[in-house]
C-alpha atoms as a PDB file:
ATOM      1  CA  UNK A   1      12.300 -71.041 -18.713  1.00  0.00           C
ATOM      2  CA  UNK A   2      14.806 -72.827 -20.784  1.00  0.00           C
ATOM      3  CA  UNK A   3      16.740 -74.561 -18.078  1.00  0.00           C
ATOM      4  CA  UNK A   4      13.986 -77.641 -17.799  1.00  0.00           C
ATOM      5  CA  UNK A   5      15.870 -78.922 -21.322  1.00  0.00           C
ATOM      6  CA  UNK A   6      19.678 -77.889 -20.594  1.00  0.00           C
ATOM      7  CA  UNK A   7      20.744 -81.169 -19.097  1.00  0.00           C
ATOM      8  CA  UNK A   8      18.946 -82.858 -22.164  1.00  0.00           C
ATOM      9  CA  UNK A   9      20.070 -80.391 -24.682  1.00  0.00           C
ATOM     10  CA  UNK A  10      23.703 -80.588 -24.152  1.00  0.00           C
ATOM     11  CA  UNK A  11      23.458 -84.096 -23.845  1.00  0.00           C
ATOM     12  CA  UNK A  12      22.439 -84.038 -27.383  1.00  0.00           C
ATOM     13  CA  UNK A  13      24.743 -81.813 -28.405  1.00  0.00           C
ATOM     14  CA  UNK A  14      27.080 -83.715 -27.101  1.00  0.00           C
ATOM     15  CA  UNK A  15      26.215 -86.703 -28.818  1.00  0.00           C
ATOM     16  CA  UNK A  16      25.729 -84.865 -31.745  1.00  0.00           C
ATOM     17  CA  UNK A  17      29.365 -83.302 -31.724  1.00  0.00           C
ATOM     18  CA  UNK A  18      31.124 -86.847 -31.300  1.00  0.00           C
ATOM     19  CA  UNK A  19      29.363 -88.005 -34.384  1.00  0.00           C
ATOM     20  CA  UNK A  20      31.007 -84.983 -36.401  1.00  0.00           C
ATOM     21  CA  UNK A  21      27.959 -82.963 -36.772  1.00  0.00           C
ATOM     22  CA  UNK A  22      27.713 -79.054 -37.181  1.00  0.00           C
ATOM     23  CA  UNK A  23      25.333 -78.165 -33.535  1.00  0.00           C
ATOM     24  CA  UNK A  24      22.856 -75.067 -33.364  1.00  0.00           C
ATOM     25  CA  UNK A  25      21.280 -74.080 -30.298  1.00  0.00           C
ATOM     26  CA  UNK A  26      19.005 -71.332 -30.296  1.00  0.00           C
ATOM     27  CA  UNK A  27      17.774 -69.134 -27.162  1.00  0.00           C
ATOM     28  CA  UNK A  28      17.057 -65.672 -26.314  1.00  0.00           C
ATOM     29  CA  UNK A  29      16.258 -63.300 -23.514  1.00  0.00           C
ATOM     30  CA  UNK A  30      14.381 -59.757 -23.383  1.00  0.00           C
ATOM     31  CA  UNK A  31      15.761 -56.565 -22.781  1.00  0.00           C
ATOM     32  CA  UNK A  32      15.076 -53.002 -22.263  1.00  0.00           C
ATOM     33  CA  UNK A  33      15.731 -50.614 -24.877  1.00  0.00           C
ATOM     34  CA  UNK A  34      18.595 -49.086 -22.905  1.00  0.00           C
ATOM     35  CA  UNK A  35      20.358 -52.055 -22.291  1.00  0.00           C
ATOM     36  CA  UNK A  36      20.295 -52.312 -26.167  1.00  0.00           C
ATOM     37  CA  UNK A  37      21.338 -49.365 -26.743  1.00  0.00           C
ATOM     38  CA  UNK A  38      24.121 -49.382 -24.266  1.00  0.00           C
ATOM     39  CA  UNK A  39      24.930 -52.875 -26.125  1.00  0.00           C
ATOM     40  CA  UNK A  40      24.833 -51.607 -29.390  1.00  0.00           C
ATOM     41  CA  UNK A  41      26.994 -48.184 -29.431  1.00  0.00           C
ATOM     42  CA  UNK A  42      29.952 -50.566 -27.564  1.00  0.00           C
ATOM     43  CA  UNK A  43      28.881 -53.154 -30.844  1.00  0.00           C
ATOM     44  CA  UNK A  44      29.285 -50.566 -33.196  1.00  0.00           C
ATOM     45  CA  UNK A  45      32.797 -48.775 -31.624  1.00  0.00           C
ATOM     46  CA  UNK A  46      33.683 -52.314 -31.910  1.00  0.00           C
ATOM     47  CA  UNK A  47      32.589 -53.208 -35.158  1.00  0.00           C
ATOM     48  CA  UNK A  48      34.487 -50.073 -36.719  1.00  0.00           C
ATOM     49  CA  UNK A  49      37.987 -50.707 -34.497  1.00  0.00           C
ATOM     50  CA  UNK A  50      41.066 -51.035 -36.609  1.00  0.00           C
ATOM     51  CA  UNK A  51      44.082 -53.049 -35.551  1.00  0.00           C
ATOM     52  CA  UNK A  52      44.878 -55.888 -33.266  1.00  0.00           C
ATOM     53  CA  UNK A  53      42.200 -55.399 -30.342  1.00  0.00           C
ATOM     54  CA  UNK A  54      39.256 -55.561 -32.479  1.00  0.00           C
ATOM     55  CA  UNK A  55      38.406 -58.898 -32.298  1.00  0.00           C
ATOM     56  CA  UNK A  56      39.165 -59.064 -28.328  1.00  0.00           C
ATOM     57  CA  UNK A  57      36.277 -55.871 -28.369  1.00  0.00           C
ATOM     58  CA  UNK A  58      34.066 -57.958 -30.708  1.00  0.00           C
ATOM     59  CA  UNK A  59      34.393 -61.111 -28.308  1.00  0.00           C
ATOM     60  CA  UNK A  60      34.140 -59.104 -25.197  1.00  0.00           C
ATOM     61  CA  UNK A  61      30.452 -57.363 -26.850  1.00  0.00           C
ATOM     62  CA  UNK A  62      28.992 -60.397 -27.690  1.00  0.00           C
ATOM     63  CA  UNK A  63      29.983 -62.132 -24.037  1.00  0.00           C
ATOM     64  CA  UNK A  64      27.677 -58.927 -22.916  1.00  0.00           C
ATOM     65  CA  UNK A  65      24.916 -60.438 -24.835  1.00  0.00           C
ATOM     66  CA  UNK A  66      25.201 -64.052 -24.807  1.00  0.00           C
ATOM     67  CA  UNK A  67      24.395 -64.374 -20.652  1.00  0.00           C
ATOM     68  CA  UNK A  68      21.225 -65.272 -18.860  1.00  0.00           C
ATOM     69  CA  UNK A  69      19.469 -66.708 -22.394  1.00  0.00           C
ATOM     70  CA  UNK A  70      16.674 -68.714 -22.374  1.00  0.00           C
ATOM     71  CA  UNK A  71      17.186 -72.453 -24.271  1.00  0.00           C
ATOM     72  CA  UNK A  72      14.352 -72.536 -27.432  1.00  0.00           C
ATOM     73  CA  UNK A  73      16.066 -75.523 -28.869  1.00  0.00           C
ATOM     74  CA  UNK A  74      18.989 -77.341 -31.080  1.00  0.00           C
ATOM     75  CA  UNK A  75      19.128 -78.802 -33.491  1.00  0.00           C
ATOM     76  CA  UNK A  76      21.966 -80.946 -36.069  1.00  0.00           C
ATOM     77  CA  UNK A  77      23.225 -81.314 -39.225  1.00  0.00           C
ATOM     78  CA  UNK A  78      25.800 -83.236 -41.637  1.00  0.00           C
ATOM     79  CA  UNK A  79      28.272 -81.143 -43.330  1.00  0.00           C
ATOM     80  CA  UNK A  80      28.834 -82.698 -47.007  1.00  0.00           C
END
């Protein structure tokens, strides 16, 4: 289910952050076509938003997304 790895995961990530790499964690979760949908027309009035609150409605869209994921893995790498 994805939480058997977190401790270790963000251990890593950890680690790998103090040693100045660029972290990628990757996870998902299912959902129901409505809940898309619902999801995507607030995306796309928030995509298409002009002036100073469109990033706050971009942030506040993704936050509806980005809960309850399950962790597939992370992984690393060295900017240069």
């Amino acid at each position: 289910n994805g939480k058997v790895y977190l401790e270790a995961t963000t251990m890593h990530l950890n680690d790998y952050g103090e040693a100045g790499l660029r972290t990628l964690a990757l996870a998902y979760r299912r959902l129901e076509e409505k809940e898309y949908s619902d999801w995507n027309d607030e995306f796309q009035k928030a995509k298409a938003a002009v002036g100073a609150d469109r990033d706050a409605m971009l942030e506040r869209v993704s936050e509806m997304m980005e809960k309850e994921l399950i962790l597939v893995g992370a992984t690393a790498i060295e900017d240069k």
